[in-house]
PDB file of N, CA and C in Angstrom:
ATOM      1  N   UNK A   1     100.533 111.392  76.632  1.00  0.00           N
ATOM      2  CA  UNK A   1     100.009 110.849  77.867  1.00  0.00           C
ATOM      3  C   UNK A   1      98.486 110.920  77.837  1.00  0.00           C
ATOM      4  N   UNK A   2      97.964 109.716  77.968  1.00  0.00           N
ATOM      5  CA  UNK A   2      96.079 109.879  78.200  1.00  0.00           C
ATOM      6  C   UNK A   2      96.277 109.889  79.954  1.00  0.00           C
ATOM      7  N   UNK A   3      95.059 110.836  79.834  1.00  0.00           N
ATOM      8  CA  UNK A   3      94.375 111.400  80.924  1.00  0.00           C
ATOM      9  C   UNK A   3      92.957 110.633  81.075  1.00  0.00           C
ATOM     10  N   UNK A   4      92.508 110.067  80.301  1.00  0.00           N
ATOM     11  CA  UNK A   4      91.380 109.466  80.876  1.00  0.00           C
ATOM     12  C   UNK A   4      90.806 108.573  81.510  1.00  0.00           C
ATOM     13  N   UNK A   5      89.659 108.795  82.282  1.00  0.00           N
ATOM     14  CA  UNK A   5      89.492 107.712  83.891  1.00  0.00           C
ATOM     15  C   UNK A   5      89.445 106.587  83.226  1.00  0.00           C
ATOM     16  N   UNK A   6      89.697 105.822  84.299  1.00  0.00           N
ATOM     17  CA  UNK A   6      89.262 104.542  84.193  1.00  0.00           C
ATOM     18  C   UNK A   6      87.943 103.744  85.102  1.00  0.00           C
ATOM     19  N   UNK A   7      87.216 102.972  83.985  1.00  0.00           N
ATOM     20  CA  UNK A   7      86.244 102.740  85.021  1.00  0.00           C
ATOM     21  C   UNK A   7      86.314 101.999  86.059  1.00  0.00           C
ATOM     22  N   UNK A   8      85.296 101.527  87.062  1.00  0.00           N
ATOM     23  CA  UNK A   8      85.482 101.079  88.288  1.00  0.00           C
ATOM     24  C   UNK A   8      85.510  99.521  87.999  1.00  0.00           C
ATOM     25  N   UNK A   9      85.169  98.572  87.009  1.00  0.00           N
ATOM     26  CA  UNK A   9      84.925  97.607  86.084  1.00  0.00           C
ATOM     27  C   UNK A   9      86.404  96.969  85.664  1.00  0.00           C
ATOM     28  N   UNK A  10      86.644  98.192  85.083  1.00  0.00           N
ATOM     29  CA  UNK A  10      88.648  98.176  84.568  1.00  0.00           C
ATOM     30  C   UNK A  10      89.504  97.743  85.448  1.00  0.00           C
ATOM     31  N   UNK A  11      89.287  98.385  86.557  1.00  0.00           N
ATOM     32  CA  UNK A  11      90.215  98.711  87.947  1.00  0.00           C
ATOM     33  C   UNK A  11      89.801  97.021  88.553  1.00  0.00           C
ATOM     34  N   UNK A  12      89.006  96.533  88.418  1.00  0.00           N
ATOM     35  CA  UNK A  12      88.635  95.604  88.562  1.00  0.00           C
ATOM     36  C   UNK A  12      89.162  94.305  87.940  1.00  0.00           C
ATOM     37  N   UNK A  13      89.264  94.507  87.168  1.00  0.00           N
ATOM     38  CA  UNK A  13      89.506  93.369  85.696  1.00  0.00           C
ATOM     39  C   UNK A  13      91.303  93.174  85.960  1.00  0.00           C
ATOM     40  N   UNK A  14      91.944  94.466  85.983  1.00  0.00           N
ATOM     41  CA  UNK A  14      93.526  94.815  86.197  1.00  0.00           C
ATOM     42  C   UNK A  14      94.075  94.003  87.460  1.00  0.00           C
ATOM     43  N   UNK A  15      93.082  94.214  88.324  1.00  0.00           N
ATOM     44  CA  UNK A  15      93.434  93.321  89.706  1.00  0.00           C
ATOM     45  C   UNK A  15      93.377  92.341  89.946  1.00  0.00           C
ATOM     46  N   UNK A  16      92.554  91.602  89.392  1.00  0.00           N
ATOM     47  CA  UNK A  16      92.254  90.161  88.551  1.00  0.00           C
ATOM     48  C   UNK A  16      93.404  89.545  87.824  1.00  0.00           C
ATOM     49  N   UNK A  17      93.334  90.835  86.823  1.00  0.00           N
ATOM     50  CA  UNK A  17      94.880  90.192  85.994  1.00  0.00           C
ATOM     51  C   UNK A  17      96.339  90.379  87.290  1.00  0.00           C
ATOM     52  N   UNK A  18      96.148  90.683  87.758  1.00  0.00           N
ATOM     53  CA  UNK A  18      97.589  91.085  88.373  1.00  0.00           C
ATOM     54  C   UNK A  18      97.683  90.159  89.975  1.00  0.00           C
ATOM     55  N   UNK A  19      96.575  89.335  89.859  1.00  0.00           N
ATOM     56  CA  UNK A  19      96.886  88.268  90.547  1.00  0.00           C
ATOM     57  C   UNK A  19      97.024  86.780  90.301  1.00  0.00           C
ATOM     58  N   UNK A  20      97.087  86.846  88.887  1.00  0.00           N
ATOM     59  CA  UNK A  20      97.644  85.543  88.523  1.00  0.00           C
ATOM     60  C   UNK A  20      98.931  85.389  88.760  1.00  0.00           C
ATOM     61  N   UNK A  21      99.468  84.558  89.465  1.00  0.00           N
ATOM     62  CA  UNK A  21     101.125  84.240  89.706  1.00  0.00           C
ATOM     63  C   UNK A  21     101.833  84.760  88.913  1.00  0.00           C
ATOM     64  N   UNK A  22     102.075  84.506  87.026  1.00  0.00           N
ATOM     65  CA  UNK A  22     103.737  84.258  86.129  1.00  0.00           C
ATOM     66  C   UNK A  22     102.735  85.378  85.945  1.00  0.00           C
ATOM     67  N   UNK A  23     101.800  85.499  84.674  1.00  0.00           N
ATOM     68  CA  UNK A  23     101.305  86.038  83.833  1.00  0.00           C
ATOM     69  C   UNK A  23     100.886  87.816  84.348  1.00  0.00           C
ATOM     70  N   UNK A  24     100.167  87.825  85.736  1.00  0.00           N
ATOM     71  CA  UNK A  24      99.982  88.791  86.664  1.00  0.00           C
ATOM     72  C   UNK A  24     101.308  90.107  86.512  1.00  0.00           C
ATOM     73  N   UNK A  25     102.171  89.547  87.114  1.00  0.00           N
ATOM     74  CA  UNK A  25     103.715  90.070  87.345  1.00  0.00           C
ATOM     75  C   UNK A  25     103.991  90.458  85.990  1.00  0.00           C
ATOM     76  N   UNK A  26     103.962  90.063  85.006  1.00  0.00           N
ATOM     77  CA  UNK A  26     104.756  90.092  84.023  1.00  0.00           C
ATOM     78  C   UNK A  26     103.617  91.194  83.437  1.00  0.00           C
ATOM     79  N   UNK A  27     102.316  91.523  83.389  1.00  0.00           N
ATOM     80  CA  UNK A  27     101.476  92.837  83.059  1.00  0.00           C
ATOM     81  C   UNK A  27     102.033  93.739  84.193  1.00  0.00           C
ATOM     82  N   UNK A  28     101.815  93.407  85.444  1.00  0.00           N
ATOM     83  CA  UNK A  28     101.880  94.532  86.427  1.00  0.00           C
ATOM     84  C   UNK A  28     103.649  95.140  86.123  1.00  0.00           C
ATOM     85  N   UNK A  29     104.263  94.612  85.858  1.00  0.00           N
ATOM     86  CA  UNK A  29     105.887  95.324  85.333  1.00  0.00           C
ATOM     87  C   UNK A  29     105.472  96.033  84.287  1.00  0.00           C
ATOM     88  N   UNK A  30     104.959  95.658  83.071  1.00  0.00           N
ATOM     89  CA  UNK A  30     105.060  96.271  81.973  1.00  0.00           C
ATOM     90  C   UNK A  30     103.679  97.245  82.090  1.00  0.00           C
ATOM     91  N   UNK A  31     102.458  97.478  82.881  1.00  0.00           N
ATOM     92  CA  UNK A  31     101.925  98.783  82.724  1.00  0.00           C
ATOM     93  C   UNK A  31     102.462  99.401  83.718  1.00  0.00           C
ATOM     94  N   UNK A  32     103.942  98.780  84.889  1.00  0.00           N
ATOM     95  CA  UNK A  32     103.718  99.741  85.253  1.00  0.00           C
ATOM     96  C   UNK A  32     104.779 100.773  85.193  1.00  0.00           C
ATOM     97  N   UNK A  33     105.581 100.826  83.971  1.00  0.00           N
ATOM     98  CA  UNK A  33     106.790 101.274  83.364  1.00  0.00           C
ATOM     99  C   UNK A  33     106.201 101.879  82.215  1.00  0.00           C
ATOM    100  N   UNK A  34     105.416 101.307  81.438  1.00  0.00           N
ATOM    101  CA  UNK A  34     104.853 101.236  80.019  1.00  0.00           C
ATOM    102  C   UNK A  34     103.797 101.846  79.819  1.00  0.00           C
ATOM    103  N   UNK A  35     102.459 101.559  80.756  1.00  0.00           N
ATOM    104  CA  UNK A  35     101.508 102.279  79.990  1.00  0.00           C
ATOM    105  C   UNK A  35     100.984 103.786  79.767  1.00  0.00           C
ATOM    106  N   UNK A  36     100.146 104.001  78.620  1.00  0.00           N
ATOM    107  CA  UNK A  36     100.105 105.136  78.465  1.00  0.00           C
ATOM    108  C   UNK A  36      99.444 105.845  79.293  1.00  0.00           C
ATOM    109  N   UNK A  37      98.340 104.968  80.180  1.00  0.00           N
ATOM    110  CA  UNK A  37      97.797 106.067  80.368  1.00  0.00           C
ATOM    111  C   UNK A  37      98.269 106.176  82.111  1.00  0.00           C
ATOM    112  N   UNK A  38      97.916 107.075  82.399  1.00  0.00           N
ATOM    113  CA  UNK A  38      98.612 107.477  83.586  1.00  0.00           C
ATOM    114  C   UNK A  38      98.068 106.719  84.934  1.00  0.00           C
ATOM    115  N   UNK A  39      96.484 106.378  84.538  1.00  0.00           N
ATOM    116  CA  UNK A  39      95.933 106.416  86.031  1.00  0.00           C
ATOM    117  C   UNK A  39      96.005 104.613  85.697  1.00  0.00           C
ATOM    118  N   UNK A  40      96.157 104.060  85.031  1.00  0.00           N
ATOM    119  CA  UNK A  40      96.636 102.890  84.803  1.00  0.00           C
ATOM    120  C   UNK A  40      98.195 102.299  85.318  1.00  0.00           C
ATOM    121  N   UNK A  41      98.991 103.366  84.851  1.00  0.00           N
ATOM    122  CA  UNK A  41     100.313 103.084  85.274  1.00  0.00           C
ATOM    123  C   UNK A  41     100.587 103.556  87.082  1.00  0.00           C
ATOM    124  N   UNK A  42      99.603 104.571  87.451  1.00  0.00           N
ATOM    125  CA  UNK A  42      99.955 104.432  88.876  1.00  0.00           C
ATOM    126  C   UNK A  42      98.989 103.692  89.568  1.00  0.00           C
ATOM    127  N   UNK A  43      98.140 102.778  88.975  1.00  0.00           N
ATOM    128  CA  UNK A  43      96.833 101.546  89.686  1.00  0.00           C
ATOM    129  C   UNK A  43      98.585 100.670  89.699  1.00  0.00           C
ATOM    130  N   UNK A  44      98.774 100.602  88.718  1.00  0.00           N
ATOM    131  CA  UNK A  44     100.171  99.354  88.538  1.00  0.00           C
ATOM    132  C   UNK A  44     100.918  99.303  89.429  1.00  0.00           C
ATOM    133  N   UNK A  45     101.601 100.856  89.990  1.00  0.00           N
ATOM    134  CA  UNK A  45     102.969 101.047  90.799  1.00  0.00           C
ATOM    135  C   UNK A  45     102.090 101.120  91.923  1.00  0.00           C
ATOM    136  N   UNK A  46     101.402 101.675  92.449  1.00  0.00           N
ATOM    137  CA  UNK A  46     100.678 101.274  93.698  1.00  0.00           C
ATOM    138  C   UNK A  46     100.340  99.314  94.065  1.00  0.00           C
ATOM    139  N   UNK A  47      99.682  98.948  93.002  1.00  0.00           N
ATOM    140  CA  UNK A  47      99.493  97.097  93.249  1.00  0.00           C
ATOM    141  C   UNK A  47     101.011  96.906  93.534  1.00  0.00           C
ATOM    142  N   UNK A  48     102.184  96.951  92.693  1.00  0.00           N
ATOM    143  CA  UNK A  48     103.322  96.373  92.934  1.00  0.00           C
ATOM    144  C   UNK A  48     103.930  96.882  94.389  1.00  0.00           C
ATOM    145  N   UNK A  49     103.704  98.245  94.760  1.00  0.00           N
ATOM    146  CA  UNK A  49     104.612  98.583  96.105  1.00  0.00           C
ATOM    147  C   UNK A  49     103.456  97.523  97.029  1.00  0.00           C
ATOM    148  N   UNK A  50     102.512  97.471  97.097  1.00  0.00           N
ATOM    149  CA  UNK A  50     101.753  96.473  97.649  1.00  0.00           C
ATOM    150  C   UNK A  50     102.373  95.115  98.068  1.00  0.00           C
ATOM    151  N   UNK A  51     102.131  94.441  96.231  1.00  0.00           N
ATOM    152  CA  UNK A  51     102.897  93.009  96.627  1.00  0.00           C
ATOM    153  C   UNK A  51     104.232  93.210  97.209  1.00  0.00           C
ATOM    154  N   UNK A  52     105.136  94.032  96.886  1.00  0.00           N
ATOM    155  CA  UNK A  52     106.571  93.918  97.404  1.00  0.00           C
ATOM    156  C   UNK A  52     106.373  94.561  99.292  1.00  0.00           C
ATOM    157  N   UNK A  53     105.422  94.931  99.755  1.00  0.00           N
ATOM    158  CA  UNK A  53     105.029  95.571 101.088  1.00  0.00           C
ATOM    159  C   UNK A  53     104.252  94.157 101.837  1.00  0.00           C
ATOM    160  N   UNK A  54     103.632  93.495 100.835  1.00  0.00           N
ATOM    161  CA  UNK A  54     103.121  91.889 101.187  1.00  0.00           C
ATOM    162  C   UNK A  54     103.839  90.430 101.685  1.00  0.00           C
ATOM    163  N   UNK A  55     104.681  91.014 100.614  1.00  0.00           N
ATOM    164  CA  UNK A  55     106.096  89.987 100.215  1.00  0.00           C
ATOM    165  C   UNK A  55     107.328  90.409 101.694  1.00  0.00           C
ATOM    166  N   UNK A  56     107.118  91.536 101.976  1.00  0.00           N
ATOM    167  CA  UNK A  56     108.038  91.871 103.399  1.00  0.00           C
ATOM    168  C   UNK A  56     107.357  91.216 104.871  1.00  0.00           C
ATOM    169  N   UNK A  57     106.105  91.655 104.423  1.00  0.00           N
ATOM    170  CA  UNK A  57     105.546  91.035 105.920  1.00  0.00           C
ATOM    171  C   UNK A  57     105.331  89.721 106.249  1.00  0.00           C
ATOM    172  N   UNK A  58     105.140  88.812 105.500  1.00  0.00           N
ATOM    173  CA  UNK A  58     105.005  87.699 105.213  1.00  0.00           C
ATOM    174  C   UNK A  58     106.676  87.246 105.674  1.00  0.00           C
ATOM    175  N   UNK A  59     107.821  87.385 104.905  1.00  0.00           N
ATOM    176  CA  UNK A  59     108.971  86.874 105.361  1.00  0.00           C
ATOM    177  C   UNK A  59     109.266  87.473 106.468  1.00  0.00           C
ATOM    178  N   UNK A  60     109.094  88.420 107.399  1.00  0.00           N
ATOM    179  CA  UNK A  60     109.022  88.508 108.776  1.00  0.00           C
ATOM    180  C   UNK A  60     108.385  87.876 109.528  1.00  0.00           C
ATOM    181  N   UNK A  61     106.897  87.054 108.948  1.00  0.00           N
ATOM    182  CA  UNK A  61     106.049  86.715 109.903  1.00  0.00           C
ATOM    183  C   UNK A  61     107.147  84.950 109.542  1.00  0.00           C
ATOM    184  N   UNK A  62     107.317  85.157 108.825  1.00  0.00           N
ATOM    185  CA  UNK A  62     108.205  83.414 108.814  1.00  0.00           C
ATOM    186  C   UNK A  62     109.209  83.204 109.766  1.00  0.00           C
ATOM    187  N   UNK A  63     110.025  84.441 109.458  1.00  0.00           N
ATOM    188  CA  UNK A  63     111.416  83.773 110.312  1.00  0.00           C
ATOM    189  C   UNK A  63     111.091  84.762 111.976  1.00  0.00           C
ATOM    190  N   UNK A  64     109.983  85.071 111.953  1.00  0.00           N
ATOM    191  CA  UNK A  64     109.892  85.155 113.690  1.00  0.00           C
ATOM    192  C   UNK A  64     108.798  84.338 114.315  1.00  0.00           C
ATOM    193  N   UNK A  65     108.534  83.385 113.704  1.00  0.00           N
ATOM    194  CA  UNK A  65     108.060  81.886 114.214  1.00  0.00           C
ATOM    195  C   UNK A  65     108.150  80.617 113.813  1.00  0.00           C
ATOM    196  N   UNK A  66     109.823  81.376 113.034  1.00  0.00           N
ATOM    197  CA  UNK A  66     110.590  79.767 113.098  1.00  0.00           C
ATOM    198  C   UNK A  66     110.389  79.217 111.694  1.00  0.00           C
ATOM    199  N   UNK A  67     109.801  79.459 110.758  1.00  0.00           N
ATOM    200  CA  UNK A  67     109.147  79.045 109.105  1.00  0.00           C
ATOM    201  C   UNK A  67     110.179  78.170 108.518  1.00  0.00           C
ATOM    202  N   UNK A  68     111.741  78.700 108.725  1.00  0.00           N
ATOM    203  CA  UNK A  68     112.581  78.188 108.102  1.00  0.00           C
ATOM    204  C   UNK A  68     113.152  76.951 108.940  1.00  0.00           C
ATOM    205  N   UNK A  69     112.943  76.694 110.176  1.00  0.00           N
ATOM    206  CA  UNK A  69     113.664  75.818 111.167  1.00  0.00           C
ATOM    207  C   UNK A  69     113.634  74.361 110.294  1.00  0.00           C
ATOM    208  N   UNK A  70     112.665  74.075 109.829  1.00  0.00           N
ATOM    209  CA  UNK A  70     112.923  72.660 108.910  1.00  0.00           C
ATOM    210  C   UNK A  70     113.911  72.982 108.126  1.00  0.00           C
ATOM    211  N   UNK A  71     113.641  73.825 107.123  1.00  0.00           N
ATOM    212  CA  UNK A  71     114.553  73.775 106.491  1.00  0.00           C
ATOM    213  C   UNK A  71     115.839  73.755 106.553  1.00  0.00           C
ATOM    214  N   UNK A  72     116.551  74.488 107.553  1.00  0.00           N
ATOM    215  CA  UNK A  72     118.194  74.465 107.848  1.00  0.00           C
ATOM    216  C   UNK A  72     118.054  73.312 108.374  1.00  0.00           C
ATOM    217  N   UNK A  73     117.253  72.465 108.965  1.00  0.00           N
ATOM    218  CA  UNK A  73     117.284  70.975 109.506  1.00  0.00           C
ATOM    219  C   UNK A  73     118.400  70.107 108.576  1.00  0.00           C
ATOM    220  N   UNK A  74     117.391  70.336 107.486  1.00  0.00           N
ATOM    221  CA  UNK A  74     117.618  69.102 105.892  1.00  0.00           C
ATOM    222  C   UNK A  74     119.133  69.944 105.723  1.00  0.00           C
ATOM    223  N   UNK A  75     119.854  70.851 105.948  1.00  0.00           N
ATOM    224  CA  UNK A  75     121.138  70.792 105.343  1.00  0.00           C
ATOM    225  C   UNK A  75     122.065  71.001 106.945  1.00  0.00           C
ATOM    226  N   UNK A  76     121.702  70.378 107.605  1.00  0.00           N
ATOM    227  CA  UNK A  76     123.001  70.238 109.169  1.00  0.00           C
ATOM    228  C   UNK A  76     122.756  71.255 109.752  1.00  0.00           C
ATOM    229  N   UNK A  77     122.355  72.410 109.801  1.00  0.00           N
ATOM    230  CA  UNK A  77     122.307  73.464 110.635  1.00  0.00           C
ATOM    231  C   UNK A  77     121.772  73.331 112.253  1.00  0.00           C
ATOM    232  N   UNK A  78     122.187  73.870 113.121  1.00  0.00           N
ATOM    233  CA  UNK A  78     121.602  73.895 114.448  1.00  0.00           C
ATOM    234  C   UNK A  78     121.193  74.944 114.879  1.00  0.00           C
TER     235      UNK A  78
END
């Protein structure tokens, strides 16, 4: 296990990467299972409980002002 910091530059660059849509996700899974070093792998699991804490509020803020109402439109729903 490395123990060593990371700079403020890094932490930077990681967040960058981890907001590209496909490519983002697919680093932020794998450092944050995978990497060695520690303060890397919990920058990772912290960003991800994030997006998945992002990803909750957002589909609440949809279906309690209706987001989906078109949509059940297009397949018969009332």
């Amino acid at each position: 296990m490395d123990n060593t910091p990371i700079s403020p530059w890094k932490y930077l660059a990681l967040e960058i990467l981890y907001s590209i849509p496909i490519v983002g996700l697919v680093f932020l899974i794998i450092h944050a299972i995978g990497a060695r070093n520690i303060n890397k792998r919990n920058f990772a699991r912290s960003y991800f409980c994030f997006v998945i804490l992002l990803a909750i509020i957002i589909l609440i803020i949809v279906l309690a002002t209706g987001g989906f109402a078109g949509i059940a439109s297009l397949f018969g729903a009332k």
